[in-house]
Protein backbone atom coordinates (compact mmCIF):
# COMPACT_ATOMS: atom_id res chain seq x y z
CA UNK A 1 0.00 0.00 0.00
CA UNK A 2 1.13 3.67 -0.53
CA UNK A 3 1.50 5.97 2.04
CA UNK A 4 -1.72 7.88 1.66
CA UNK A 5 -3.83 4.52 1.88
CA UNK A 6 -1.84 3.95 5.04
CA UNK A 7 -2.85 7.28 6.46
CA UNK A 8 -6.42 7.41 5.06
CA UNK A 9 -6.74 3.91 7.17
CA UNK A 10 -5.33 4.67 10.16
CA UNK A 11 -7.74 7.69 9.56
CA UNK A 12 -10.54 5.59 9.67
CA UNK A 13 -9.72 3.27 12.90
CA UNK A 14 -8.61 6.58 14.95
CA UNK A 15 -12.39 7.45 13.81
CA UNK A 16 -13.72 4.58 14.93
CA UNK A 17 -11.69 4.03 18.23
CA UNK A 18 -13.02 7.67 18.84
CA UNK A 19 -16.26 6.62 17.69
CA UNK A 20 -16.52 4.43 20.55
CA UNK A 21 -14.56 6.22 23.11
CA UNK A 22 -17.29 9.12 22.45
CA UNK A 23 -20.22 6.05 22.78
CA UNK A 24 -18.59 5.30 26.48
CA UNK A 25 -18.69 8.34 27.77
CA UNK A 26 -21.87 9.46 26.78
CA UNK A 27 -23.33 6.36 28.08
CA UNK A 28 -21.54 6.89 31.48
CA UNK A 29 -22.94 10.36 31.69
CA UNK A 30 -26.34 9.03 31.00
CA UNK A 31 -26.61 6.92 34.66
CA UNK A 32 -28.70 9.47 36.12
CA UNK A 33 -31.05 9.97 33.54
CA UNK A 34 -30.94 6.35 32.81
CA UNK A 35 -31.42 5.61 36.16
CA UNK A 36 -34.34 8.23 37.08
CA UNK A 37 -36.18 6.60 34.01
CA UNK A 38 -35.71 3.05 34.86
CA UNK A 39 -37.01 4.44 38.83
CA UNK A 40 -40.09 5.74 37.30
CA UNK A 41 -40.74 2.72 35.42
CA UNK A 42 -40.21 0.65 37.89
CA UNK A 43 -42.67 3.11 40.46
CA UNK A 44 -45.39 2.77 37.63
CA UNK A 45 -45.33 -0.57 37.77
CA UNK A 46 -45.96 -0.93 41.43
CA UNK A 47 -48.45 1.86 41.28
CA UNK A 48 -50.15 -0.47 38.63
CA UNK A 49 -49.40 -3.55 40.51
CA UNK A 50 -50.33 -2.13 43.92
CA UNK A 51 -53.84 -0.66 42.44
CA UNK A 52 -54.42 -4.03 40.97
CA UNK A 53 -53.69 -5.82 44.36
CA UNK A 54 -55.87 -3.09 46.47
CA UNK A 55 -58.64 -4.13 43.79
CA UNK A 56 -58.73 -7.81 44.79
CA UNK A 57 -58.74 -6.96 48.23
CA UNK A 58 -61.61 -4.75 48.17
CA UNK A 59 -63.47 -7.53 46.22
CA UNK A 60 -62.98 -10.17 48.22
CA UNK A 61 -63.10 -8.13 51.42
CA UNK A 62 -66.68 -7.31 49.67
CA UNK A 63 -67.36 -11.42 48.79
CA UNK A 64 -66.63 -12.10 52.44
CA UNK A 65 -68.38 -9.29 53.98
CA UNK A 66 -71.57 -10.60 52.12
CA UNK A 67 -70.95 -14.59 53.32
CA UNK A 68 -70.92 -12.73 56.91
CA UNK A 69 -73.81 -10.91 56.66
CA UNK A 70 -75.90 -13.63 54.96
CA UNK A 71 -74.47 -16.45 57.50
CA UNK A 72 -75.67 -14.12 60.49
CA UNK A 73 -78.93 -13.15 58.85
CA UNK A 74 -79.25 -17.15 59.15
CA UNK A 75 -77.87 -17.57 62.37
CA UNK A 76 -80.36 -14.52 63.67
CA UNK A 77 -83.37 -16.44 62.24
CA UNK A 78 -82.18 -19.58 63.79
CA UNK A 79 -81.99 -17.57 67.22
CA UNK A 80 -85.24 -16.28 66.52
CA UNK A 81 -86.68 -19.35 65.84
CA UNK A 82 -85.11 -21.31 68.97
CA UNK A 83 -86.41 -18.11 71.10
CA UNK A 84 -89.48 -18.70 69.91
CA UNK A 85 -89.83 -22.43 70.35
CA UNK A 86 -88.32 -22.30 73.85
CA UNK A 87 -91.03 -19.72 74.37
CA UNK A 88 -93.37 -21.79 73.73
CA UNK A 89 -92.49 -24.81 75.04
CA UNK A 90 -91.71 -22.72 78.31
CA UNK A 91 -95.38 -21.25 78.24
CA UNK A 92 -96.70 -24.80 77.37
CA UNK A 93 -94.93 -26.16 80.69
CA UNK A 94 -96.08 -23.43 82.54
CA UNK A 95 -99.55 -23.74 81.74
CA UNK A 96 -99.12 -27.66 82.90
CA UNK A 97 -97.12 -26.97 86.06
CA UNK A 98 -100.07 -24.42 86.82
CA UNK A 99 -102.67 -26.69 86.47
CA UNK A 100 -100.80 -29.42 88.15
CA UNK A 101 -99.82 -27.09 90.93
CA UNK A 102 -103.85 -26.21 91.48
CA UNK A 103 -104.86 -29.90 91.62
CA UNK A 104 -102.38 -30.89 94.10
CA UNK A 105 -101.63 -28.14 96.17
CA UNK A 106 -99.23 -29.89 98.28
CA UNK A 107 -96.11 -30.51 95.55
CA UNK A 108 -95.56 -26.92 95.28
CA UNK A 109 -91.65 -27.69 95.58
CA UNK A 110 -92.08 -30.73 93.51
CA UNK A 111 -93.55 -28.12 90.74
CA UNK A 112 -90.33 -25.19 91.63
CA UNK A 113 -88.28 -28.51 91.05
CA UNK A 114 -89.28 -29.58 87.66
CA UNK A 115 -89.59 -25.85 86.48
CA UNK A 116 -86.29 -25.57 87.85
CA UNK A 117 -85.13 -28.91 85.71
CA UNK A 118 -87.11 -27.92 82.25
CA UNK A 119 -85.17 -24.19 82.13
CA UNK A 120 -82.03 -26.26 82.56
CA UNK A 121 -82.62 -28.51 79.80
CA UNK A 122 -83.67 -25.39 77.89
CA UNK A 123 -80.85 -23.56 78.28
CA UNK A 124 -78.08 -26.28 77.79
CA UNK A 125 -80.46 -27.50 74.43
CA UNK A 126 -80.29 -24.09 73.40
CA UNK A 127 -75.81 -24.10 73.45
């Protein structure tokens, strides 16, 4: 090769060496600004993710609040319904012990006796 084709070579690779010399610096300058866009996408993500995540809770918070309320709505009517058959049963035993108590005046304690023994079975049928 002749001297100029030499030169205009060298030319070239001192271009290119530069090239890339200029490449790594300006990517070394751009941390910050590399690094304050790869923060935001990374806060937009967990914005996204943590909206998504407060979404599910709210619905299932919502899915369980309703299985609450309609399990006690049922548990209330089943109070209601025991309250009211103990009620009855209590007024029905009552009525008995009353009339039994008139007839035979002289088992009053007898009668406070089985009252006594038909509220306790009451109450622990009742638990």
């Amino acid at each position: 090769m002749t001297r100029p084709d030499d030169l205009r070579e060298d030319i070239a690779r001192t271009r290119h060496d530069l090239a890339e010399t200029v490449d790594a610096l300006v990517a070394k300058t751009e941390v910050r600004r590399r690094l304050a866009d790869k923060a935001h996408e990374v806060g937009d993500k967990v914005a996204t993710k943590a909206h998504d995540v407060g979404d599910k809770v709210a619905t299932k918070a919502q899915d369980v609040g309703d299985k609450v309320a309609t399990k006690a709505h049922d548990v209330g009517d089943k109070v209601a319904g025991a309250a009211t058959t103990a009620k009855h049963q209590t007024t029905v035993v009552a009525r008995d012990v009353a009339a039994v108590a008139r007839r035979t005046p002289a088992v009053p304690a007898l009668v406070l006796a089985l009252v006594a023994l038909l509220v306790t079975l009451l109450i622990r049928k009742q638990r």
